[in-house]
PDB file of N, CA and C in Angstrom:
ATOM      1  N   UNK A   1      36.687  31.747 -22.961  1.00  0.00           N
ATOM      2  CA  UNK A   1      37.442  30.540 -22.673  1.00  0.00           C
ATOM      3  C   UNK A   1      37.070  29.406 -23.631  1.00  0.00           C
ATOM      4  N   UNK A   2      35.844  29.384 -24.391  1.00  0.00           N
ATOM      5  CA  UNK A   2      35.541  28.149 -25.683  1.00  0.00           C
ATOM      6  C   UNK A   2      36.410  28.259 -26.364  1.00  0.00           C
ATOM      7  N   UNK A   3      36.489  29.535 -26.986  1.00  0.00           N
ATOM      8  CA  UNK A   3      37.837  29.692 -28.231  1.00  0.00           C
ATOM      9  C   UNK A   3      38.957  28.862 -27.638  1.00  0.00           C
ATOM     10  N   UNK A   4      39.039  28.798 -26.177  1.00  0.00           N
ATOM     11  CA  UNK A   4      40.619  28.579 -26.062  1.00  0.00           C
ATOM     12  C   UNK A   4      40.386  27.117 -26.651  1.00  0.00           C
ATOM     13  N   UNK A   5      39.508  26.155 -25.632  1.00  0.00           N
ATOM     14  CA  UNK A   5      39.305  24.557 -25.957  1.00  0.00           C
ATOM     15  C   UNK A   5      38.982  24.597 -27.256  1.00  0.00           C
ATOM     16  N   UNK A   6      38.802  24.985 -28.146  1.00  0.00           N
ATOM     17  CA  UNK A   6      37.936  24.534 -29.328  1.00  0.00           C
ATOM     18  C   UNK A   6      39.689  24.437 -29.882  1.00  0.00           C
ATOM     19  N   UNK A   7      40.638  25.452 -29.623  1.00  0.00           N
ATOM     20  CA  UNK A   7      41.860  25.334 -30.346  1.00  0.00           C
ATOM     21  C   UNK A   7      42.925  24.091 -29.371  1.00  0.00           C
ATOM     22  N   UNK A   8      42.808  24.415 -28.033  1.00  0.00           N
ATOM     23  CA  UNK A   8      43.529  23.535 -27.630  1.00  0.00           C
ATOM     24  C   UNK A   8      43.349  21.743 -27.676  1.00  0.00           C
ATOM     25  N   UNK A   9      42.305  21.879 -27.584  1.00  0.00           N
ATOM     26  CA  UNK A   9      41.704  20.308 -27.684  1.00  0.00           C
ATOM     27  C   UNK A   9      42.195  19.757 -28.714  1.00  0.00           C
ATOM     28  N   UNK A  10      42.432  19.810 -29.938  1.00  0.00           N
ATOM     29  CA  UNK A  10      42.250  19.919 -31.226  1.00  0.00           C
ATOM     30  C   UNK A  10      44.244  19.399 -31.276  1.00  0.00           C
ATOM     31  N   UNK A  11      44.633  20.955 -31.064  1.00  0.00           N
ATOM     32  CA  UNK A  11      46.070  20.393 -30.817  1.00  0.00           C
ATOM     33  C   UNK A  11      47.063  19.867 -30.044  1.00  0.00           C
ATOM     34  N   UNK A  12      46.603  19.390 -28.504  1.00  0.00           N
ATOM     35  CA  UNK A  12      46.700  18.385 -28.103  1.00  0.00           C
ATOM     36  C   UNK A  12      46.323  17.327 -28.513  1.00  0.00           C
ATOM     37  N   UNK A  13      45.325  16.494 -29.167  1.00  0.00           N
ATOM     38  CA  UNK A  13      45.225  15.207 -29.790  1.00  0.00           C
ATOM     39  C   UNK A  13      46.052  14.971 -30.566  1.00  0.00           C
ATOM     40  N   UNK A  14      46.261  16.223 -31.380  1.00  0.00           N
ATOM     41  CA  UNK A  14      47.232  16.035 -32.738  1.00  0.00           C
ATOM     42  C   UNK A  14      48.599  15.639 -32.535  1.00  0.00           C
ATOM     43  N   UNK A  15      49.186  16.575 -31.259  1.00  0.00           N
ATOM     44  CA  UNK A  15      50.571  16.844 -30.831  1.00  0.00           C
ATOM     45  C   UNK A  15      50.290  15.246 -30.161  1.00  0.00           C
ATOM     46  N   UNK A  16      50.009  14.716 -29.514  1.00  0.00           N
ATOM     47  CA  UNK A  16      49.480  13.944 -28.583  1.00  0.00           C
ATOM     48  C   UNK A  16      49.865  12.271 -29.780  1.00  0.00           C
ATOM     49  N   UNK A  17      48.807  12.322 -30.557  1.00  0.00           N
ATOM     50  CA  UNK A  17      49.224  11.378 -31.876  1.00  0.00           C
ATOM     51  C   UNK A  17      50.410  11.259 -32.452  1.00  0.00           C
ATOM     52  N   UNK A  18      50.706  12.433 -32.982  1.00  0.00           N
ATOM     53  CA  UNK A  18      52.126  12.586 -33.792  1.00  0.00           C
ATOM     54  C   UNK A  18      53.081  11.744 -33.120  1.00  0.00           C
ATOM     55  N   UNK A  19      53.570  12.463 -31.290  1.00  0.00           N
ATOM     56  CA  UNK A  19      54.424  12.244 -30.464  1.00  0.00           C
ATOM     57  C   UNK A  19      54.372  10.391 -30.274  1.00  0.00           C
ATOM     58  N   UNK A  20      53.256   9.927 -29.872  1.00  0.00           N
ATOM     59  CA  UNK A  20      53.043   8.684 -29.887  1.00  0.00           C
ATOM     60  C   UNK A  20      53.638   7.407 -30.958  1.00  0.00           C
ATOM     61  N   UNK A  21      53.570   8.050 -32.515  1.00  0.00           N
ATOM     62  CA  UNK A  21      53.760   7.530 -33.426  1.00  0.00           C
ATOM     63  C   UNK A  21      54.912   7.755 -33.536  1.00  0.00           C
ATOM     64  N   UNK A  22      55.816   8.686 -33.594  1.00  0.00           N
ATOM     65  CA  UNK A  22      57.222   8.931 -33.831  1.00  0.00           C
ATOM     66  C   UNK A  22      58.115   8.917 -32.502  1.00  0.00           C
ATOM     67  N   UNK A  23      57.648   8.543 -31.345  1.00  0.00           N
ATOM     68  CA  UNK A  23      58.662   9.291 -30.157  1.00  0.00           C
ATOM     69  C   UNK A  23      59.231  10.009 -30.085  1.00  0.00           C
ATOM     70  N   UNK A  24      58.869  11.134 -30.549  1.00  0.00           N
ATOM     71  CA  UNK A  24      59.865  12.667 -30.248  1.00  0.00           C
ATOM     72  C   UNK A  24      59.481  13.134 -29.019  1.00  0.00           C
ATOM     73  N   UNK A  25      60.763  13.707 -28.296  1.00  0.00           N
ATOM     74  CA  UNK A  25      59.881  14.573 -27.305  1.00  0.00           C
ATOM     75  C   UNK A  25      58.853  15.582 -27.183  1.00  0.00           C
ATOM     76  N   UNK A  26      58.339  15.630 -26.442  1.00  0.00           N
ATOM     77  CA  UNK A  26      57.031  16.181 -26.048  1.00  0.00           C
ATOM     78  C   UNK A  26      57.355  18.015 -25.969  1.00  0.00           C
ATOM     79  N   UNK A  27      58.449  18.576 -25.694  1.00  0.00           N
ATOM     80  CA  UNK A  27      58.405  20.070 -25.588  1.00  0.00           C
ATOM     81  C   UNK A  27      58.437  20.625 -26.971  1.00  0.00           C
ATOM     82  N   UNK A  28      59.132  19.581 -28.243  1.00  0.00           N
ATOM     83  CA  UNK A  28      59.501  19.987 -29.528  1.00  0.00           C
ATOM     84  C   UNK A  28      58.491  20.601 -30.305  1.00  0.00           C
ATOM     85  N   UNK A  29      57.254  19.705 -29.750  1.00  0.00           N
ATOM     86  CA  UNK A  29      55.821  20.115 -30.647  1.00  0.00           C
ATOM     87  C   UNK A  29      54.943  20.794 -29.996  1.00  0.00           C
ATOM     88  N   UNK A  30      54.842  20.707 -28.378  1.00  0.00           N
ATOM     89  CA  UNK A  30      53.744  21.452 -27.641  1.00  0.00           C
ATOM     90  C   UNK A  30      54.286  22.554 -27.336  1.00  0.00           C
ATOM     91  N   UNK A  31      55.708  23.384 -27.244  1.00  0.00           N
ATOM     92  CA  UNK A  31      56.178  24.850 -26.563  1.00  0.00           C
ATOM     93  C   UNK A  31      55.494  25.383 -28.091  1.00  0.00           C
ATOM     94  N   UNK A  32      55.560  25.299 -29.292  1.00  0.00           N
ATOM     95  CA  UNK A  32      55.322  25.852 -30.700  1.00  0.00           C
ATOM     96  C   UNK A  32      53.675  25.643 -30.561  1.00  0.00           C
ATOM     97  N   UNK A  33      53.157  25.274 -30.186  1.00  0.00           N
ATOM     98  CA  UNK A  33      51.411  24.775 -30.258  1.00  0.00           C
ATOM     99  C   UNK A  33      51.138  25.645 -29.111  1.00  0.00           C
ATOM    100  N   UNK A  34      51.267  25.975 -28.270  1.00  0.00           N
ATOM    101  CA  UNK A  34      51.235  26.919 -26.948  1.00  0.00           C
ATOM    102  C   UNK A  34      51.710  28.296 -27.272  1.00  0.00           C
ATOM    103  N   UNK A  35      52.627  28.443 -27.975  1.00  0.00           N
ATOM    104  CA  UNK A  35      52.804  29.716 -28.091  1.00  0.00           C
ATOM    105  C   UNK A  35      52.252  30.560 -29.411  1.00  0.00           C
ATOM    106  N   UNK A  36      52.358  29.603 -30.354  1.00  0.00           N
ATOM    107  CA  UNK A  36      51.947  30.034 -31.999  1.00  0.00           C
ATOM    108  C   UNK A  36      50.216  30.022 -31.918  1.00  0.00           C
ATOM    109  N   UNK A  37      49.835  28.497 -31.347  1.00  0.00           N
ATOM    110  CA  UNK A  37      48.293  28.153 -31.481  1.00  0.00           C
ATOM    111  C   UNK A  37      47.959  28.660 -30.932  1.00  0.00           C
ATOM    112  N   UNK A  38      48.140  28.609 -29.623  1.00  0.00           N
ATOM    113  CA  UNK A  38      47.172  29.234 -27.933  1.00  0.00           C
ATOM    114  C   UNK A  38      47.602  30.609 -27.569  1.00  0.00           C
ATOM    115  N   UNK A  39      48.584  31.410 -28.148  1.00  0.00           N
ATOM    116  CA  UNK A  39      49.259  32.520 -27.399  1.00  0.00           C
ATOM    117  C   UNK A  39      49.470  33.005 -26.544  1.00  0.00           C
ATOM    118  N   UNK A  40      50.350  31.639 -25.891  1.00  0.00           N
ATOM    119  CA  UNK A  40      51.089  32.191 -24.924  1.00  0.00           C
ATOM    120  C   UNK A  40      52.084  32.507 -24.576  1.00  0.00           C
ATOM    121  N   UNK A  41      53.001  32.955 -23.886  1.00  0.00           N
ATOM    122  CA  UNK A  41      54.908  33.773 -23.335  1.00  0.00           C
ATOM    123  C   UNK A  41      55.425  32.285 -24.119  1.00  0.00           C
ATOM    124  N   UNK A  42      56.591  32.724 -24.415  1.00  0.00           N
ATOM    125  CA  UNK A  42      57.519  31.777 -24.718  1.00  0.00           C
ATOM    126  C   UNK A  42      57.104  31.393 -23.017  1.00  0.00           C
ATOM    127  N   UNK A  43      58.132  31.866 -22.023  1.00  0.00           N
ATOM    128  CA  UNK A  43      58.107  31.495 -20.837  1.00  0.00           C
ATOM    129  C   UNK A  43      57.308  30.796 -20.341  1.00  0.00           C
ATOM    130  N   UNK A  44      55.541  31.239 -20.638  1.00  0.00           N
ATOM    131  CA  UNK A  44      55.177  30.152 -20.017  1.00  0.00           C
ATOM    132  C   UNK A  44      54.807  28.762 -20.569  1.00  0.00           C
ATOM    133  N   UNK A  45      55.308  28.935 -21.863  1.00  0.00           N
ATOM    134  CA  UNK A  45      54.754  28.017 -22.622  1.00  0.00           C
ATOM    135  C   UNK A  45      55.596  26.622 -22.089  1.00  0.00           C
ATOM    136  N   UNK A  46      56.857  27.085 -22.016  1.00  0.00           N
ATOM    137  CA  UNK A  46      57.634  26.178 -21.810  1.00  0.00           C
ATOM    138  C   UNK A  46      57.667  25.362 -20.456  1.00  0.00           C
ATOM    139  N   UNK A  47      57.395  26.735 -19.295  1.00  0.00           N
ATOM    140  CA  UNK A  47      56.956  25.896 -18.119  1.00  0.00           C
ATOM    141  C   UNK A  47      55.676  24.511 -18.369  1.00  0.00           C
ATOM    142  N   UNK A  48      54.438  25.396 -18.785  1.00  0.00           N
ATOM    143  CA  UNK A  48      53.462  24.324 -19.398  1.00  0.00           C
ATOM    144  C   UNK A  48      54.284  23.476 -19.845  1.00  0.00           C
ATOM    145  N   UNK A  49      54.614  23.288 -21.127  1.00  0.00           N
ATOM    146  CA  UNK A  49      55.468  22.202 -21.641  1.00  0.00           C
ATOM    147  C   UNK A  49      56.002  21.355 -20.458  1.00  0.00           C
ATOM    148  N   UNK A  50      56.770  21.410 -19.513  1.00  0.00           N
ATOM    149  CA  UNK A  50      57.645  20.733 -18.637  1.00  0.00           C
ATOM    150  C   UNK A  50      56.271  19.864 -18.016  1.00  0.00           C
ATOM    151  N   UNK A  51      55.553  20.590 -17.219  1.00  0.00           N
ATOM    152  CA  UNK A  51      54.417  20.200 -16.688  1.00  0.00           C
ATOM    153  C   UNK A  51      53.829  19.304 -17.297  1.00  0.00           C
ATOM    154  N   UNK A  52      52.935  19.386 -18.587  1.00  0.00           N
ATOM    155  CA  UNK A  52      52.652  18.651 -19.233  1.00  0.00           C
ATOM    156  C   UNK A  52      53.672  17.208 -19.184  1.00  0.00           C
ATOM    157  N   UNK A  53      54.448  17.142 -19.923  1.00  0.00           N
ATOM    158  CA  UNK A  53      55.302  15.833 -20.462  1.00  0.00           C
ATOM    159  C   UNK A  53      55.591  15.385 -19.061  1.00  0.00           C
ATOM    160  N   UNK A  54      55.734  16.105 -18.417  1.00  0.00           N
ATOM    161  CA  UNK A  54      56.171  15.562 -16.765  1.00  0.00           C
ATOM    162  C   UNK A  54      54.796  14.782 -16.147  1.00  0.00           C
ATOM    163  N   UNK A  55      53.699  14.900 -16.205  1.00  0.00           N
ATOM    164  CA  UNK A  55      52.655  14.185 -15.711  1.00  0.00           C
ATOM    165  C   UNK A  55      52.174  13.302 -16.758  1.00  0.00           C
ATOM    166  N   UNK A  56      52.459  13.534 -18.070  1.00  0.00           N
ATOM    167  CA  UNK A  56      52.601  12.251 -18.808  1.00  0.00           C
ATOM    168  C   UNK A  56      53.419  11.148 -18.414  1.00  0.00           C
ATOM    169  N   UNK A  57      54.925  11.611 -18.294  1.00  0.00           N
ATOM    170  CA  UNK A  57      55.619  10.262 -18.479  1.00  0.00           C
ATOM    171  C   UNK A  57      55.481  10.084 -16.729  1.00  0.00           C
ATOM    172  N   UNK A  58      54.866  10.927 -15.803  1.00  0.00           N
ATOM    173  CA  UNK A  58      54.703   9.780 -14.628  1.00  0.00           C
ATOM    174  C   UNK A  58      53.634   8.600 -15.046  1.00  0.00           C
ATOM    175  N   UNK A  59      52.260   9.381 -16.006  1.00  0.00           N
ATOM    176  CA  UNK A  59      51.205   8.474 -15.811  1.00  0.00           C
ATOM    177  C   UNK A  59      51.812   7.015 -16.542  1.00  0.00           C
ATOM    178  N   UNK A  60      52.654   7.652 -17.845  1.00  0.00           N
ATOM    179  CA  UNK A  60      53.078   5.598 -18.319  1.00  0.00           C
ATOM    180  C   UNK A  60      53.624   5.341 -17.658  1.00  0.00           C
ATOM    181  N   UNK A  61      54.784   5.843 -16.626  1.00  0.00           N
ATOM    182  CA  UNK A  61      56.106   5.132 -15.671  1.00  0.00           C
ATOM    183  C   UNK A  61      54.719   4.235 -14.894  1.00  0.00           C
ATOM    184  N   UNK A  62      53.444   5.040 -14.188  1.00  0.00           N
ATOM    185  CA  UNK A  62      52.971   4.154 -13.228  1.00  0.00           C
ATOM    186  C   UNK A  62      52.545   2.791 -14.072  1.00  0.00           C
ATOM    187  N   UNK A  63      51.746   3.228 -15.094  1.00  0.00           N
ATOM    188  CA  UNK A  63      51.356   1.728 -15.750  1.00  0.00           C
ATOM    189  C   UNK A  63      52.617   0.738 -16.266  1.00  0.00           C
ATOM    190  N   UNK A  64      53.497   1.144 -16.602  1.00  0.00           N
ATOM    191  CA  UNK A  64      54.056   0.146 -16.943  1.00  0.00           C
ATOM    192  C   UNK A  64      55.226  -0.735 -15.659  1.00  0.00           C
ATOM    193  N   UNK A  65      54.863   0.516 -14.648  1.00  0.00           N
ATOM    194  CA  UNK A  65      55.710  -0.024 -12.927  1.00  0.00           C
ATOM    195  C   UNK A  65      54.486  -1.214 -12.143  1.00  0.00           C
ATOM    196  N   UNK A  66      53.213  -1.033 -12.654  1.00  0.00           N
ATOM    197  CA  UNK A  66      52.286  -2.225 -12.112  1.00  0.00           C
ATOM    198  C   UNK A  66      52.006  -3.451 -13.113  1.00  0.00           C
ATOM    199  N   UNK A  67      52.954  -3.244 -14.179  1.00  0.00           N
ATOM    200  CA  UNK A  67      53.130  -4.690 -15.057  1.00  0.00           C
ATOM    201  C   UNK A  67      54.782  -4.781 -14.729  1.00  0.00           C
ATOM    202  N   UNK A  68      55.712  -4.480 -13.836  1.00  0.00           N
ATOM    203  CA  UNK A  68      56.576  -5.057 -13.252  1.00  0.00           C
ATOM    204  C   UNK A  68      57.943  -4.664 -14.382  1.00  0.00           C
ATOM    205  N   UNK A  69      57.679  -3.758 -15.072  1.00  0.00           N
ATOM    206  CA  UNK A  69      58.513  -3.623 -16.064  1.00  0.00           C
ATOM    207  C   UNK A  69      59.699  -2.181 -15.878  1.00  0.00           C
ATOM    208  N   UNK A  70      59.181  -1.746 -14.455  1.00  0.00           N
ATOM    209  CA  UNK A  70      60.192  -0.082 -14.545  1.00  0.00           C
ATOM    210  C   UNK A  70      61.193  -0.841 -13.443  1.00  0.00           C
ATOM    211  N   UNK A  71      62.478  -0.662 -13.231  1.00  0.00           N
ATOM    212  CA  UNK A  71      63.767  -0.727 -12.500  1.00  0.00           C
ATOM    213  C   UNK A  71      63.820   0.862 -12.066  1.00  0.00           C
ATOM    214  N   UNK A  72      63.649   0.596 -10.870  1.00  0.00           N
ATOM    215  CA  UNK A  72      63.917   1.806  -9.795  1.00  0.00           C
ATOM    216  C   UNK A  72      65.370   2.370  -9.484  1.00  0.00           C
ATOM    217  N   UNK A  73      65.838   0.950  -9.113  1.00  0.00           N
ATOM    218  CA  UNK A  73      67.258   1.250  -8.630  1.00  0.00           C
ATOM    219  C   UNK A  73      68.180   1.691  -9.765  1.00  0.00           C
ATOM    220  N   UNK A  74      67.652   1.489 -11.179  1.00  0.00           N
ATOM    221  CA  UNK A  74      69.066   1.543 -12.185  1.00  0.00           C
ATOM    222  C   UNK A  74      68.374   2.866 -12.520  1.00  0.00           C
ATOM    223  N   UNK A  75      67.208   3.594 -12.450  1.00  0.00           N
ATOM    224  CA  UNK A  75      66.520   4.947 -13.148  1.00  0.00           C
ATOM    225  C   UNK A  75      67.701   5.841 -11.520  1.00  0.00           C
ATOM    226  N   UNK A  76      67.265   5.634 -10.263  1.00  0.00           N
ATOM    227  CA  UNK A  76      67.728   6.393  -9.919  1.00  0.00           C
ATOM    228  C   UNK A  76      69.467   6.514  -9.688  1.00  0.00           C
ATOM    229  N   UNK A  77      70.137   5.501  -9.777  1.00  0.00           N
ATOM    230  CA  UNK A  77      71.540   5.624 -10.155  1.00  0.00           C
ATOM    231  C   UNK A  77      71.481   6.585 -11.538  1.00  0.00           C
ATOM    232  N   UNK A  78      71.148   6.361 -12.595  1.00  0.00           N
ATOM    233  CA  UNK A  78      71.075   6.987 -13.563  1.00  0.00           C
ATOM    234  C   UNK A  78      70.667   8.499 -13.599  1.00  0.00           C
ATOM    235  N   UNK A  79      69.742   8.835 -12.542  1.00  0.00           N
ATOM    236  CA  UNK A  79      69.193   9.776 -12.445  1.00  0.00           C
ATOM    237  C   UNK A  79      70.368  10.638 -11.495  1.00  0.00           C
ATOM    238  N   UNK A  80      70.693  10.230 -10.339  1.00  0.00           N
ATOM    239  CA  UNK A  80      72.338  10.701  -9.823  1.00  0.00           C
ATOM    240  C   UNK A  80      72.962  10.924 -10.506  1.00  0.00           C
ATOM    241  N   UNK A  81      74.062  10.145 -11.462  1.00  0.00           N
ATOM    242  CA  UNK A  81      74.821   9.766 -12.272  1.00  0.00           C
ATOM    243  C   UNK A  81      74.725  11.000 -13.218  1.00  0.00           C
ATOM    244  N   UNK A  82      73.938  11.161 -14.150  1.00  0.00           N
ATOM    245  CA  UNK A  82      73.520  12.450 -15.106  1.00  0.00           C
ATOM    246  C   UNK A  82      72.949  13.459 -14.531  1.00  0.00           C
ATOM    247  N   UNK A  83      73.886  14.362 -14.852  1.00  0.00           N
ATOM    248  CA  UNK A  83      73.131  15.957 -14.009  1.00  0.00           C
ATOM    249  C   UNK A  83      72.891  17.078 -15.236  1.00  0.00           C
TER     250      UNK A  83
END
């Protein structure tokens, strides 16, 4: 299990940086880093992937919802609205 962290650590910061600096989404660079770097299923890579970016963008939604800056009511109309 070291081998795994010694590779994953490494390309999560990277993927992690990149994404930060450019705003691309998050599955574009981590399903290819999970499956190529870490070897894992397409399949599960991608679940990971979802998981991942999904507990990311809750953790900024919370910080930036306790500096008063997220709209609830227009995310979830929006969130109805687009299927």
């Amino acid at each position: 299990m070291t081998a795994f962290y010694i590779l994953a650590v490494p390309a999560g910061l990277l993927i992690g940086l990149s994404l930060g600096a450019l705003g691309g989404g998050g599955s574009i660079l981590t399903v290819p880093a999970l499956v190529y770097v870490l070897g894992q299923s397409a399949h599960g890579a991608t679940t990971a992937s979802l998981v991942i970016v999904g507990v990311t963008s809750l953790a900024g939604m919370a910080a930036h919802a306790r500096a008063g800056r997220v709209r609830f009511g227009s995310g979830l109309i929006f969130g109805a609205w687009v299927r």
